[in-house]
Protein backbone atom coordinates (compact mmCIF):
# COMPACT_ATOMS: atom_id res chain seq x y z
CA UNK A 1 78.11 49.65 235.76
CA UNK A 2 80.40 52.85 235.49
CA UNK A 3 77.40 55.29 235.87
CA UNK A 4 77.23 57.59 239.17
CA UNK A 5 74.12 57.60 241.29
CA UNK A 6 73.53 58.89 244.29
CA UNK A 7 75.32 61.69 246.31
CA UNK A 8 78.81 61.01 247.86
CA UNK A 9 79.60 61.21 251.07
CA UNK A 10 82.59 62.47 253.35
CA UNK A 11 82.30 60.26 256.49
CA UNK A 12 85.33 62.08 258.98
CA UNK A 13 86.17 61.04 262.44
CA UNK A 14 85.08 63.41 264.97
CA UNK A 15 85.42 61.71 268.18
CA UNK A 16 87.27 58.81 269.66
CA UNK A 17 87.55 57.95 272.84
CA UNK A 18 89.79 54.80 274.03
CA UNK A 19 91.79 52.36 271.29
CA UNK A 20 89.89 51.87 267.93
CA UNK A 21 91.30 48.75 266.65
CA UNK A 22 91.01 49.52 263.35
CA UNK A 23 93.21 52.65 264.06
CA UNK A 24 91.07 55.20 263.52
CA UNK A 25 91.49 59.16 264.63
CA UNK A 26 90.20 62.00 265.27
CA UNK A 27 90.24 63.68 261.70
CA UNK A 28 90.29 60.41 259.64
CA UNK A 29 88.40 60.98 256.06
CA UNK A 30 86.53 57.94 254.01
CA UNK A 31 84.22 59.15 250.87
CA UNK A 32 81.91 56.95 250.44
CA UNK A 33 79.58 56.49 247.08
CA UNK A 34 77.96 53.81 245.40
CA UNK A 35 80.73 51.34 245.73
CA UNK A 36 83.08 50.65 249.23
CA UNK A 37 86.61 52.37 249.95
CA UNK A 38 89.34 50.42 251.48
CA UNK A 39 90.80 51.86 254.97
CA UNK A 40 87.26 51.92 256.86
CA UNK A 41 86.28 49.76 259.84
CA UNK A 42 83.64 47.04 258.74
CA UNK A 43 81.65 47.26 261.74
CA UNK A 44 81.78 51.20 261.43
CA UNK A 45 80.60 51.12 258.00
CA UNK A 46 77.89 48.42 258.79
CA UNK A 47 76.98 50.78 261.43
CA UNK A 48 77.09 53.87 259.60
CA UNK A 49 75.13 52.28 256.01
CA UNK A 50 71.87 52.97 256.56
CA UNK A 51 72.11 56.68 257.46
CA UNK A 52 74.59 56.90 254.28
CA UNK A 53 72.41 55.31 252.22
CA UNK A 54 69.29 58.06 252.88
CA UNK A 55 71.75 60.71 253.04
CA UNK A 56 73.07 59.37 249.65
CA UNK A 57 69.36 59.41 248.15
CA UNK A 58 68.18 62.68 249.62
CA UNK A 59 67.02 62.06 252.91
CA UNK A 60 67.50 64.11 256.11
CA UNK A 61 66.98 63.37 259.79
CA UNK A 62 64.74 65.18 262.12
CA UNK A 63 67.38 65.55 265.05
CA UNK A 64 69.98 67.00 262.62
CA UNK A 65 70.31 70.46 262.56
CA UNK A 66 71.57 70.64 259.09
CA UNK A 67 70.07 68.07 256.38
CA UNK A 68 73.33 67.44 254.67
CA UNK A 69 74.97 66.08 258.35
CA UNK A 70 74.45 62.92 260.15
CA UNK A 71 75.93 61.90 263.35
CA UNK A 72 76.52 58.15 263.72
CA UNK A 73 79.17 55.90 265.91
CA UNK A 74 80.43 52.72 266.00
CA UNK A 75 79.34 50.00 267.94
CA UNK A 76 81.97 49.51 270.20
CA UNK A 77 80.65 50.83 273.25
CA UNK A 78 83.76 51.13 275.10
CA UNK A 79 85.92 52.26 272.95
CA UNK A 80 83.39 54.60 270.27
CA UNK A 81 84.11 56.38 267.36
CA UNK A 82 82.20 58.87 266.46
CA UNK A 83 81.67 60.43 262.63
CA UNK A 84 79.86 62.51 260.90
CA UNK A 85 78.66 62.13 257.33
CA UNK A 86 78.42 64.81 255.41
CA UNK A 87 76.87 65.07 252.34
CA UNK A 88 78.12 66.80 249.02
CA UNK A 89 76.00 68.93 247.59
């Protein structure tokens, strides 16, 4: 399937506190569409798929401030990384 659906995404580092292991920084970028990008934590993305998905598909979250942002972290608790995906209107 070569068709587009969906928005894309941006998901960019904007916190991290303690060693990521997957190496990830403060001002890291992943786009993220329909299909997977290389370079991004598994457990991040796991942890980050649902809220991409809605955001992908025109959904917004009540806390949010602005409906094309999303706040989500990682689920290391000790050492967190924090992004934010934004979508691309």
């Amino acid at each position: 399937m070569s068709e587009e659906f969906g928005s894309k995404l941006v998901a960019r580092v904007v916190s991290q506190k303690g060693t990521c292991s997957a190496g990830h920084k403060v001002g890291d970028e992943f786009m993220i569409s329909n299909t997977t990008r290389e370079g991004m934590c598994a457990w991040a993305y796991y942890a980050l798929f649902p809220f991409a998905s809605a955001l992908m598909y025109g959904g917004k979250f009540p806390w949010e401030s602005d409906p094309n942002r999303c706040t989500v972290a990682c689920p290391d608790p000790a050492n967190p990384v924090v992004f934010e995906l934004i979508r691309k209107v």
